[in-house]
Protein backbone atom coordinates (compact mmCIF):
# COMPACT_ATOMS: atom_id res chain seq x y z
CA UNK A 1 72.21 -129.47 1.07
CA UNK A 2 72.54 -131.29 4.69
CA UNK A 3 70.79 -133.52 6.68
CA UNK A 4 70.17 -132.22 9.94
CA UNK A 5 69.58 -134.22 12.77
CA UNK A 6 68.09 -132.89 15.47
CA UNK A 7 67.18 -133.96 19.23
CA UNK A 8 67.37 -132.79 22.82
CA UNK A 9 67.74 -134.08 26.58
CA UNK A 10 67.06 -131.87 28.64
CA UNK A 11 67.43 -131.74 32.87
CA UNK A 12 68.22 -128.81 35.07
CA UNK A 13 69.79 -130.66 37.84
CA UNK A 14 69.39 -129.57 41.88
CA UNK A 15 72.46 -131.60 43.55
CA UNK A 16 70.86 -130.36 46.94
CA UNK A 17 67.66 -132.20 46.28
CA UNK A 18 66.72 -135.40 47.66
CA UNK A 19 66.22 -138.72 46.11
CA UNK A 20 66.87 -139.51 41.97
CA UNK A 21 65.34 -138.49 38.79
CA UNK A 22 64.07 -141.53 37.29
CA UNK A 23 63.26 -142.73 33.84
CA UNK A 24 59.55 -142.16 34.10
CA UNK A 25 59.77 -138.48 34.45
CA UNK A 26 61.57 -138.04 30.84
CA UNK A 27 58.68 -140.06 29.94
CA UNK A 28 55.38 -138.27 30.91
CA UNK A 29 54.25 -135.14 29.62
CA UNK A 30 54.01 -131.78 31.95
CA UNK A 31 54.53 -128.65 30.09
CA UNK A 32 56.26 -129.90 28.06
CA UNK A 33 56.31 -133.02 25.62
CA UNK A 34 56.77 -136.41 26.82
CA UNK A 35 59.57 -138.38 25.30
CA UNK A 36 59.04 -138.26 21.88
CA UNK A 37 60.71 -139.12 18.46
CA UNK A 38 60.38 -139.32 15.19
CA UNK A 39 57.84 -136.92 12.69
CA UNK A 40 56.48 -136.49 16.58
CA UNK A 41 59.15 -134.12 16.92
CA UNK A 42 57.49 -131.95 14.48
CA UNK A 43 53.91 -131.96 15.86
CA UNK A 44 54.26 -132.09 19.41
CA UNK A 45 56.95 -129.09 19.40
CA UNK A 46 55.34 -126.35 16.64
CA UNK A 47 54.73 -123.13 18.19
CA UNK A 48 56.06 -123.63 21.69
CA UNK A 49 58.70 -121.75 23.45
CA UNK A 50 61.33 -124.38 23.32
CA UNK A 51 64.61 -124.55 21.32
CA UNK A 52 63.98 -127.36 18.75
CA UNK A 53 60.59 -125.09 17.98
CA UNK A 54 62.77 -122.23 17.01
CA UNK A 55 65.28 -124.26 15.32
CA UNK A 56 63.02 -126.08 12.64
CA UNK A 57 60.92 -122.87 12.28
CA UNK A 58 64.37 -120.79 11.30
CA UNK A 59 64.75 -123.70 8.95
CA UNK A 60 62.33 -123.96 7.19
CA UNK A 61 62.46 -122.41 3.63
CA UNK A 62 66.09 -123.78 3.77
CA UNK A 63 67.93 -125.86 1.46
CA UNK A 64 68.84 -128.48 4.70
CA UNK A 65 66.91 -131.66 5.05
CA UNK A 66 65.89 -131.90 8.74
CA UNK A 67 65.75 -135.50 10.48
CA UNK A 68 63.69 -135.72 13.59
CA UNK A 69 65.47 -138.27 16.14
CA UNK A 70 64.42 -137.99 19.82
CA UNK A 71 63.45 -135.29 22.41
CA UNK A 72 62.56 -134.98 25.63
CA UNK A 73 62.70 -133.42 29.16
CA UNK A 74 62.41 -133.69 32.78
CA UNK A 75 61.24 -131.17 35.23
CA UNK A 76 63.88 -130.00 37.41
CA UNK A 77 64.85 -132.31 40.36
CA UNK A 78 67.78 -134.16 42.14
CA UNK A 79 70.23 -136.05 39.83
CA UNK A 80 69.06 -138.19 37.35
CA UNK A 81 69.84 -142.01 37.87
CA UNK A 82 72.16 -144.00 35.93
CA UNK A 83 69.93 -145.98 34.44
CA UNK A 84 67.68 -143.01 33.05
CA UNK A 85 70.65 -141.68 31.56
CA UNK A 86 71.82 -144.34 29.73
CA UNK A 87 68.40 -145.46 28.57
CA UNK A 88 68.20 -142.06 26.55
CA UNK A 89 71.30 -142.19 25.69
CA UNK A 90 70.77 -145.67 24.12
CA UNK A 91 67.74 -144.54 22.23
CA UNK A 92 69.12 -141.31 20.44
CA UNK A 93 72.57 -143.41 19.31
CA UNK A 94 70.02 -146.25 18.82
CA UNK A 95 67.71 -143.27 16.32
CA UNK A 96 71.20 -142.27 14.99
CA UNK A 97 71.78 -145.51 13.20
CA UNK A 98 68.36 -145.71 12.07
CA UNK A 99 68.68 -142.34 10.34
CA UNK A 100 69.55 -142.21 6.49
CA UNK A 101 72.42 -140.21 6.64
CA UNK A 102 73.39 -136.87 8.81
CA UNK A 103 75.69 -133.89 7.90
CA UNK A 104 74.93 -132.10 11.16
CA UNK A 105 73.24 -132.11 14.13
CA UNK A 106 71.31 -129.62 16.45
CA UNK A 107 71.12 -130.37 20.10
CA UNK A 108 68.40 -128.94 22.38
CA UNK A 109 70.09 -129.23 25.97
CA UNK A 110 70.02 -127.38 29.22
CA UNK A 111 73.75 -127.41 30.19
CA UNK A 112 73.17 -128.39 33.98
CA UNK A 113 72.27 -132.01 34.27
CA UNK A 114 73.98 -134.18 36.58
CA UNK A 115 73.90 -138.06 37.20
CA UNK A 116 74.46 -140.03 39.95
CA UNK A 117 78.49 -140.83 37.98
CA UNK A 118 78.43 -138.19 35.77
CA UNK A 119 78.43 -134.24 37.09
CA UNK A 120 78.32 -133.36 33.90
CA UNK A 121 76.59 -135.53 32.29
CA UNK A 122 76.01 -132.93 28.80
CA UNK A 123 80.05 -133.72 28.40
CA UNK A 124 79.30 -137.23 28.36
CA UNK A 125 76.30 -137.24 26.18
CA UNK A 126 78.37 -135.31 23.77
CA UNK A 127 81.42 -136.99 24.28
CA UNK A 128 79.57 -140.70 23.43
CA UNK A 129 78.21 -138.78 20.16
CA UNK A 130 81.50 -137.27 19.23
CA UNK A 131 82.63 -141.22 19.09
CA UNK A 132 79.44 -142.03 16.96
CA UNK A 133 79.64 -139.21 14.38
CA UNK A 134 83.40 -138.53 14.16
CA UNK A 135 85.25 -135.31 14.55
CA UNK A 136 84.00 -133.01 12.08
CA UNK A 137 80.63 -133.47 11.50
CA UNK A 138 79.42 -129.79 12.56
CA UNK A 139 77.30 -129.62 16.24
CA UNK A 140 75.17 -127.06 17.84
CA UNK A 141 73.40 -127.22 20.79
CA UNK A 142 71.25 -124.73 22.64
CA UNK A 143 71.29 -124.13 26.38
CA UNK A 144 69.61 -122.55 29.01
CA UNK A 145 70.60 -119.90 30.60
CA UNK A 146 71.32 -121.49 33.84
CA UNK A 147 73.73 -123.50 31.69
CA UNK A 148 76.89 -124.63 33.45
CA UNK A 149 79.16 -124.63 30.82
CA UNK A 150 82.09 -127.63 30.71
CA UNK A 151 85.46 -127.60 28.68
CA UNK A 152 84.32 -130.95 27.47
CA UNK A 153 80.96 -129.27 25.77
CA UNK A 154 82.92 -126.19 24.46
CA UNK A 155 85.44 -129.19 23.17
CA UNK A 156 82.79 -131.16 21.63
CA UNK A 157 80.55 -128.64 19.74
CA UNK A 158 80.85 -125.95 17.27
CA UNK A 159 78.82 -123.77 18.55
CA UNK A 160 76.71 -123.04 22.29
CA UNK A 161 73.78 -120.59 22.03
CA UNK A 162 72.46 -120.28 25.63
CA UNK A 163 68.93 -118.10 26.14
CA UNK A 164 69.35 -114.58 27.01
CA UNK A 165 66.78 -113.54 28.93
CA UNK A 166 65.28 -114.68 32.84
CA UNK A 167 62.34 -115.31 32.58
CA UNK A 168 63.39 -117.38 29.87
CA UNK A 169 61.18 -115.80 27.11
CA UNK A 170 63.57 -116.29 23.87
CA UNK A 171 63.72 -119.96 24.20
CA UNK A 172 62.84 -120.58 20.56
CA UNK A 173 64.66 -117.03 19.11
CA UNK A 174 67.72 -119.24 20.89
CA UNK A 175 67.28 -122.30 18.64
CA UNK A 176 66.40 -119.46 15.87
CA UNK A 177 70.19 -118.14 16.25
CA UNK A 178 71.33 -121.80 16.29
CA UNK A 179 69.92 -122.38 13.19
CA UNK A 180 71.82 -119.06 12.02
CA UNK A 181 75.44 -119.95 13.48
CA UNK A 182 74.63 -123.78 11.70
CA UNK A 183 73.89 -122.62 8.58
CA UNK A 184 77.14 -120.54 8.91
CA UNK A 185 79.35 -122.91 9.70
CA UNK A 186 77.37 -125.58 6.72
CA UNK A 187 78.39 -122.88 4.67
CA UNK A 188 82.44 -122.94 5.50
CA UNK A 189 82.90 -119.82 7.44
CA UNK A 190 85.30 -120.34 9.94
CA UNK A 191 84.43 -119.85 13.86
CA UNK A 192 86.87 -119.37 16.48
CA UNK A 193 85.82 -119.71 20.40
CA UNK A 194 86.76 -118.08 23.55
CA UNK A 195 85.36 -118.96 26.92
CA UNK A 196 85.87 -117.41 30.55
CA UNK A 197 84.60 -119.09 33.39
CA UNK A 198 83.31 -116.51 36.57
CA UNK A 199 84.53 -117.28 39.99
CA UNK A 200 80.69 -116.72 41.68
CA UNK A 201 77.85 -118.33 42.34
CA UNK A 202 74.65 -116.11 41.54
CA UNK A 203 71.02 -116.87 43.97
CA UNK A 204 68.43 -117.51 40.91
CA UNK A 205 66.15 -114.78 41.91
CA UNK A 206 68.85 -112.46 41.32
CA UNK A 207 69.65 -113.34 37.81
CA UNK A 208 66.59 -111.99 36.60
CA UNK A 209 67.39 -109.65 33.24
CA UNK A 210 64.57 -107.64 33.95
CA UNK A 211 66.19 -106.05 37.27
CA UNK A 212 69.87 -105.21 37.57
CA UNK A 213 72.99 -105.84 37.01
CA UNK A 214 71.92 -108.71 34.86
CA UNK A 215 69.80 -106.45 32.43
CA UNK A 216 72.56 -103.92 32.07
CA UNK A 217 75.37 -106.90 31.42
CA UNK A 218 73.17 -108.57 28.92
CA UNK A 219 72.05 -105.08 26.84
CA UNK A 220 76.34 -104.77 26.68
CA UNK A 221 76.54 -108.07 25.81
CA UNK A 222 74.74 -107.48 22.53
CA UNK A 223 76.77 -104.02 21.81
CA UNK A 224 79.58 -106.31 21.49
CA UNK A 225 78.11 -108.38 18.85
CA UNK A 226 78.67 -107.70 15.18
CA UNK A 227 79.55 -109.35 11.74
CA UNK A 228 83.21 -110.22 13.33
CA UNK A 229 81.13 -111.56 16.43
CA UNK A 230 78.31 -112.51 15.97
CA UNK A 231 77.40 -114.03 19.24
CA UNK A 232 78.87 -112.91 22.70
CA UNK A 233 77.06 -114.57 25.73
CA UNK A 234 77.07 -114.17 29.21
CA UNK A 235 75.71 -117.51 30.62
CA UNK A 236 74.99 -117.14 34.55
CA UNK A 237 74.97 -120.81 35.51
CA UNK A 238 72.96 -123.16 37.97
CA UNK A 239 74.18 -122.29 41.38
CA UNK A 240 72.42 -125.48 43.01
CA UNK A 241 75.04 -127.71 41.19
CA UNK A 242 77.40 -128.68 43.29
CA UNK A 243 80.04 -129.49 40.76
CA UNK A 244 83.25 -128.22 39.40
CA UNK A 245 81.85 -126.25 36.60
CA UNK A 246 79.04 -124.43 38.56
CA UNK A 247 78.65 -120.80 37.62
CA UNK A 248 78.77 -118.27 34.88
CA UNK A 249 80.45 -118.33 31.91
CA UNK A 250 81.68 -116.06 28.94
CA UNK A 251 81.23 -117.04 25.63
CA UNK A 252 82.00 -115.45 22.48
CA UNK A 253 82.14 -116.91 18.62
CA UNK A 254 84.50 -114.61 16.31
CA UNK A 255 85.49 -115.10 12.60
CA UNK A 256 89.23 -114.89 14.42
CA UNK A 257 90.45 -115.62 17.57
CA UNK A 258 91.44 -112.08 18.74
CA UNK A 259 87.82 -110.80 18.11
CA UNK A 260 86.53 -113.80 19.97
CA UNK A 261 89.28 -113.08 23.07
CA UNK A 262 88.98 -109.31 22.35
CA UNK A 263 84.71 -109.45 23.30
CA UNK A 264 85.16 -112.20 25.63
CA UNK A 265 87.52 -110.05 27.81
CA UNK A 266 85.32 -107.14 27.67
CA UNK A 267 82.20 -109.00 28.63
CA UNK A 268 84.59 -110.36 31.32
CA UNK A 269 85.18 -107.17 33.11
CA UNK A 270 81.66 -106.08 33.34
CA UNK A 271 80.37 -108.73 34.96
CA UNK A 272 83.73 -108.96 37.36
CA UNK A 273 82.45 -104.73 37.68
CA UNK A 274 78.94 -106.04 39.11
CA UNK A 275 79.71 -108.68 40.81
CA UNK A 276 78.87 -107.61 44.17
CA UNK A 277 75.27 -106.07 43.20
CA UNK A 278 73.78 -109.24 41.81
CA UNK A 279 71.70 -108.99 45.84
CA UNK A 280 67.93 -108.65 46.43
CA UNK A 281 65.93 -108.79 49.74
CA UNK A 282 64.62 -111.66 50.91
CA UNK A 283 61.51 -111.42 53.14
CA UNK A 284 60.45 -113.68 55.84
CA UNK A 285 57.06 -114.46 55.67
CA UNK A 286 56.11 -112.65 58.84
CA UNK A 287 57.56 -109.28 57.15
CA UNK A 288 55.81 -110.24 53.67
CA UNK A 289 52.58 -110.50 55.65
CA UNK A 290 52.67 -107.36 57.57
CA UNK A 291 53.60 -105.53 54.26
CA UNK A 292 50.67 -106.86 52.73
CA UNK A 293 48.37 -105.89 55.64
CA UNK A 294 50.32 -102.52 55.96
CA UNK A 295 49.15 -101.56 52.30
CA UNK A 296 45.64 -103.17 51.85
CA UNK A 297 44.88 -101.22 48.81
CA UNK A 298 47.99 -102.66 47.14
CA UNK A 299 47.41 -105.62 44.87
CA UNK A 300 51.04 -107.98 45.50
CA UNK A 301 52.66 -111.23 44.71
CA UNK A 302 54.45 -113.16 46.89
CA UNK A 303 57.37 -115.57 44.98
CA UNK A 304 57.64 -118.50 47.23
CA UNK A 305 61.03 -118.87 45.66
CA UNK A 306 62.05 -121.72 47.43
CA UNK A 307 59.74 -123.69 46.73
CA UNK A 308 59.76 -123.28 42.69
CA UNK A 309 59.54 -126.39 41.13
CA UNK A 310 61.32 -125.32 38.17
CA UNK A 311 64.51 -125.22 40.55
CA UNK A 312 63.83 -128.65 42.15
CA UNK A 313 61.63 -127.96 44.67
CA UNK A 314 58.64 -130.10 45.62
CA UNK A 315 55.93 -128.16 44.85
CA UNK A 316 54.07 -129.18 48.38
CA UNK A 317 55.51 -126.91 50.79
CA UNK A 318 53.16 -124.69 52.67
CA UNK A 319 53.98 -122.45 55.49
CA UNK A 320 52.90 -119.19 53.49
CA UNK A 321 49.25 -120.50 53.30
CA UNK A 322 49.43 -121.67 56.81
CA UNK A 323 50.28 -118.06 57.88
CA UNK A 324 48.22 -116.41 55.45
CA UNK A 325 45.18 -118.35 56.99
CA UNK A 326 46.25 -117.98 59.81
CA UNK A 327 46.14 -114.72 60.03
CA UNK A 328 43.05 -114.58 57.97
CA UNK A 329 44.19 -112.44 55.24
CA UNK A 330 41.34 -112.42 52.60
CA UNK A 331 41.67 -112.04 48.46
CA UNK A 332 44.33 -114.52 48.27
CA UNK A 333 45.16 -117.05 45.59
CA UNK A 334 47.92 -119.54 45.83
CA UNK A 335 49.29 -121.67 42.82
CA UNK A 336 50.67 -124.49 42.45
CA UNK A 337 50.49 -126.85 45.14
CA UNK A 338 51.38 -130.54 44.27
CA UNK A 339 48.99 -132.79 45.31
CA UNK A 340 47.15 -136.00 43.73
CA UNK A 341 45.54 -137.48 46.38
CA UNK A 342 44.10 -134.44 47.35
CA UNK A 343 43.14 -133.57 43.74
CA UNK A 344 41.99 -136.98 43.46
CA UNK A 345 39.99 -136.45 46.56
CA UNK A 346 38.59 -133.03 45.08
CA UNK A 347 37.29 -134.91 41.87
CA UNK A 348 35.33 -137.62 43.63
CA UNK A 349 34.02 -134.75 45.85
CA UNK A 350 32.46 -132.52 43.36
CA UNK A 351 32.33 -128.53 42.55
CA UNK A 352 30.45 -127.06 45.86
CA UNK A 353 31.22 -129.68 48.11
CA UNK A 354 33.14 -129.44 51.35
CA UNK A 355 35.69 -131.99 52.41
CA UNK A 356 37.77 -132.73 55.58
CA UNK A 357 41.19 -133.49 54.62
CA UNK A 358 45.19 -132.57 54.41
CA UNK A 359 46.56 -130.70 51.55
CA UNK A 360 50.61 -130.28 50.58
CA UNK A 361 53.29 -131.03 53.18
CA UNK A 362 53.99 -134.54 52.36
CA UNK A 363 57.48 -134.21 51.52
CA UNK A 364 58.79 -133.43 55.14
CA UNK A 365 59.85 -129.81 54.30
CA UNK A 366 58.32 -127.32 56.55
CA UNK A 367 55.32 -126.55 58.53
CA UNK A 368 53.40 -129.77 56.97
CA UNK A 369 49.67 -129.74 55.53
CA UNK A 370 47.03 -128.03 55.61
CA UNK A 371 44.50 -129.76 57.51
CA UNK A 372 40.61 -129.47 57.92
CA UNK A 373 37.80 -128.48 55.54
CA UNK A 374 38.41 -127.81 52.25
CA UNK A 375 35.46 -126.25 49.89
CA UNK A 376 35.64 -127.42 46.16
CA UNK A 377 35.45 -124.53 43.92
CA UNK A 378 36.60 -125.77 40.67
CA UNK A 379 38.20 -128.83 39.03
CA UNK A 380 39.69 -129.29 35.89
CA UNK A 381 41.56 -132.18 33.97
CA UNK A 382 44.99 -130.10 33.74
CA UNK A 383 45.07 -129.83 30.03
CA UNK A 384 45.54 -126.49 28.73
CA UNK A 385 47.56 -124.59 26.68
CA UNK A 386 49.98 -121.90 28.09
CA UNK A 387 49.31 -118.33 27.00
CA UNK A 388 51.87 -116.32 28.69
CA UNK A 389 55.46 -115.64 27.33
CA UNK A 390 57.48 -118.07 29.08
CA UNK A 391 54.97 -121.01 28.31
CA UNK A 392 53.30 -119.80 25.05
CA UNK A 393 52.04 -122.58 23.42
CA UNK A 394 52.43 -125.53 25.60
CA UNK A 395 50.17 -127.81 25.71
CA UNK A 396 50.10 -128.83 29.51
CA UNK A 397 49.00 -131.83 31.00
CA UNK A 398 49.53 -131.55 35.14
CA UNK A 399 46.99 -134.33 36.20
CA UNK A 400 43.61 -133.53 37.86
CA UNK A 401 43.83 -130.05 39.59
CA UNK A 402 41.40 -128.34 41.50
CA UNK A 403 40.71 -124.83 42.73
CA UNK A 404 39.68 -125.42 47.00
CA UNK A 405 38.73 -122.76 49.45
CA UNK A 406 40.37 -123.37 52.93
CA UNK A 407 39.50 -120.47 55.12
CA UNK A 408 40.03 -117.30 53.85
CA UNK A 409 42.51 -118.30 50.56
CA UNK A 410 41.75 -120.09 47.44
CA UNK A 411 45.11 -123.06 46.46
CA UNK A 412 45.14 -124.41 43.36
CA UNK A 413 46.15 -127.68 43.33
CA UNK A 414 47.91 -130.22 40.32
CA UNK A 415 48.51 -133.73 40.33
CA UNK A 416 51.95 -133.25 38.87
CA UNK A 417 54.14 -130.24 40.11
CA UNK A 418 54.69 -126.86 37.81
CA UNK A 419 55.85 -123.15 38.77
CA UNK A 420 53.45 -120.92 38.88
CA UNK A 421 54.51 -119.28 35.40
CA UNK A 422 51.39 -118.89 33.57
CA UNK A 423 47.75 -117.27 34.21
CA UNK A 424 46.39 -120.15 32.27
CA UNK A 425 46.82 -122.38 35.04
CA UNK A 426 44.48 -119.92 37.06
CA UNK A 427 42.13 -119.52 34.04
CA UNK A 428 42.14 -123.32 33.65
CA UNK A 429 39.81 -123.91 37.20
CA UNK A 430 37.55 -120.70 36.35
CA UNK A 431 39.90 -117.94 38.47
CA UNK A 432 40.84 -114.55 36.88
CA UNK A 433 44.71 -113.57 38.74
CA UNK A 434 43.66 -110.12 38.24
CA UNK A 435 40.57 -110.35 40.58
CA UNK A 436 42.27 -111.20 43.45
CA UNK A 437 44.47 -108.79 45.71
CA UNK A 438 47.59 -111.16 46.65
CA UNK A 439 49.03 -114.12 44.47
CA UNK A 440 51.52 -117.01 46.07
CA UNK A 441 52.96 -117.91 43.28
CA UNK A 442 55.82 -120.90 43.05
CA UNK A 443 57.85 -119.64 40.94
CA UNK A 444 61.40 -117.51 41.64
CA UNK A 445 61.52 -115.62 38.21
CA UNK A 446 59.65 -116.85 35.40
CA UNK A 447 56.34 -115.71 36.52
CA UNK A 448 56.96 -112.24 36.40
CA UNK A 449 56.79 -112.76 32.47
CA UNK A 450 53.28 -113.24 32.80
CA UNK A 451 52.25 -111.48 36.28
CA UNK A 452 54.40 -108.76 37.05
CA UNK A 453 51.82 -106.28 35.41
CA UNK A 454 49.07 -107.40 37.68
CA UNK A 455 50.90 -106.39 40.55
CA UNK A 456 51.95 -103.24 42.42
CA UNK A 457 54.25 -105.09 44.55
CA UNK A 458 56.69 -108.08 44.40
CA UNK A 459 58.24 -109.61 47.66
CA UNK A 460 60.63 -112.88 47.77
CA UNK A 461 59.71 -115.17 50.39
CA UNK A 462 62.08 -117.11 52.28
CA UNK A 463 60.14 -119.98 52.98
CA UNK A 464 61.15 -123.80 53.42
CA UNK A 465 62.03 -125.77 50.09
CA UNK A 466 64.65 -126.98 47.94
CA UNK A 467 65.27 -124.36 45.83
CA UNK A 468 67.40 -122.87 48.01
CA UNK A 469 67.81 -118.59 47.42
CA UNK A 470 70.21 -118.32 49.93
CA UNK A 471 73.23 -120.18 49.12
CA UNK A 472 75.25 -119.87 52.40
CA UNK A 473 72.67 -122.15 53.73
CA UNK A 474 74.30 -124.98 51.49
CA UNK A 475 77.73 -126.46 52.10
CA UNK A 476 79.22 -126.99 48.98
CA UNK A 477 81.95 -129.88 48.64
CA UNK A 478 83.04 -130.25 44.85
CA UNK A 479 83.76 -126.38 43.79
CA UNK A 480 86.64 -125.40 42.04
CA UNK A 481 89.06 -123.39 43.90
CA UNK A 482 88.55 -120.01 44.11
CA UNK A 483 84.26 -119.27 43.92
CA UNK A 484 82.84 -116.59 46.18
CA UNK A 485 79.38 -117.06 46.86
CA UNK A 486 77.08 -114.13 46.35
């Protein structure tokens, strides 16, 4: 029998982004836990969609002994700050020594965070625990699929399970196979690991594995997998790292090295095959708009892609409702825009009141806020658990929101920014997504998860934010030799 410790850190890092991530945002709560540790761990994680959820559920029933020692998260943003990062770090070495004994440990991680000294800051975490725990106590960690993967993480763990599918709706099954591959390796069965970095950087909305080449490439992925390799990954990266490591990787576990290299190879070529077809059509937002008015008895969702806070963008931008009001198009809901002042203001106002006021825009990106009268149509305290499959389970807590009328469009509004990934955060202010003709949803891929049904169309907008789709619009400076950009 082990003892199992288990924690996560987890940051998808947007180099591009402006300002730091600071200690406070590991901290609070959004849609996921606060910073949490301890028996916590247990509570405040059962029956979400995360990793460390899957991971003590696959457990359980086991002979193992699983010890609890610290979790927690950030939402996606510019790089963390020094002094965030070596708080954390502080506290899980700091829950290490307080724990009994350990035989193993289970990491929860993205595999894309980046400090202000430290591009790969998952190397370092593991590095500083490699010191700690010594060289063969057995480690697992799960990543995200937008995992850039480091020789220093493949050198420090025994095994790296990254999520298979965009939207990312196997987050727990991942810390599920985690628990699998750790019991393995508990039980003395040897694994051998091969690794193949990909020369390219992939746009996020075109890493989706519900569209191609990505859904094709995965599916072969898996026909590659067997007893002799059990796990063969293809791991697209974060292409809004600008780092050395940025950008897909191969990954395959064997029970020899030649099956590991044989599958790793294969997986190799097919992606090399596709490499020019991971494209997809951005829209302007004039073209998006005429579409929409082109086909009014079509019911479509607009992805204000670059603008997804789950890539690091702000959350406030909002030249698609300017336009859309503009040009007075009617049966339109838009979600989320980050506010608190205004939702603040919304509150104190009260359900059927009007208000004169600015909305979004603060951040200096784009056409800057809405201004004028604002009608209150709902509020709501932001606590709510998620029902669709990316968020299922989590219990959210985005601050006072509000559901306003400006014109001809409803906005929902949050005090703390969130993709649009979820129809809870609609049903949370009293609005049913299927009722209305056109969504604006922040959000690049997760929301079709939980919205793609509703709609009979799906168009990309280009509009302003950080989460940059088109990546010759960036100017890289730390790549390694040799990356194309898609």
């Amino acid at each position: 029998m082990a003892h199992i410790g288990l924690l996560g850190f987890l940051h998808e890092t947007n180099t591009f982004a402006p300002g730091v991530t600071t200690l406070a945002q590991f901290i609070e709560a959004d849609a996921w836990p606060g910073l949490i540790t301890g028996d916590e761990i247990f509570s405040a994680t059962r029956g979400m969609n995360l990793a460390i959820s899957g991971f003590i559920a696959a457990m359980q029933g086991s002979e193992h002994t699983l010890i609890p020692l610290l979790w927690c998260s950030a939402n996606p943003s510019a790089a963390v700050e020094d002094e965030a990062f070596e708080a954390i770090v502080s506290q899980i070495l700091e829950q290490i020594d307080k724990a009994p004994h350990l035989d193993a440990l289970f990491l929860d991680l993205h595999g894309a965070m980046v400090t202000v000294s430290h591009e790969d800051a998952e190397g370092e975490l593991l590095a500083r625990l490699r010191t700690r725990l010594g060289p063969d106590m057995p480690m697992v960690a799960a990543l995200d699929f937008h995992a850039n993967v480091s020789a220093a993480m493949l050198h420090h763990t025994d095994g790296l399970l990254a999520y298979r599918s965009y939207p990312h709706v196997d987050i727990a099954q991942t810390g599920a196979r985690a628990a699998q591959m750790l019991k393995r390796i508990l039980a003395g069965e040897p694994v051998y690991t091969a690794s193949r970095q990909i020369n390219i950087l992939i746009p996020m909305p075109w890493q989706s594995t519900l569209a191609e080449p990505a859904c094709s490439i995965m599916q072969y992925a898996r026909s590659l997998e067997n007893s002799d390799t059990p796990e063969v990954q293809f791991i697209p990266g974060f292409p809004l790292a600008d780092i050395h490591d940025s950008g897909p990787t191969i990954l395959a576990y064997g029970r020899s090295q030649a099956q590991a290299d044989q599958a790793a190879d294969l997986l190799y070529a097919k992606v090399e095959d596709a490499r020019q077809t991971f494209q997809g059509k951005l829209l302007s937002i004039p073209e998006a708009i005429a579409l929409i008015q082109a086909h009014p008895e079509r019911r479509t969702l607009l992805a204000d892609t670059q603008d997804n806070p789950g890539g690091g963008g702000t959350g406030d931008t909002t030249d698609i409702l300017h336009a859309l009001a503009q040009q007075s198009v009617r049966d339109v809901c838009a979600g989320i825009v980050c506010d608190p002042a205004f939702a603040l203001a919304a509150h104190k106002a009260g359900i059927g009141h009007h208000i004169q006021g600015s909305l979004g825009g603060y951040s200096g990106t784009g056409a800057g806020p809405l201004t004028g009268e604002f009608e209150i149509l709902a509020t709501g305290n932001g606590r709510f658990t998620g029902t669709g499959p990316f968020y299922l389970g989590c219990n959210m807590d985005l601050g006072l929101m509000a559901r306003v009328r400006y014109g001809t469009i409803e906005i929902l509004v949050s005090s703390k920014k969130q993709q649009a990934a979820d129809q809870a955060m609609f049903r949370h202010l009293n609005a049913e997504p299927a009722q209305y003709r056109v969504l604006v949803l922040k959000s690049s891929v997760h929301f079709r998860a939980d919205f793609a049904a509703l709609a009979d169309d799906i168009l990309v907008v280009a509009a302003p934010g950080e989460n940059t789709a088109d990546l010759h619009a960036l100017t890289y400076r730390r790549l390694r030799p040799g990356m194309l950009i898609l």
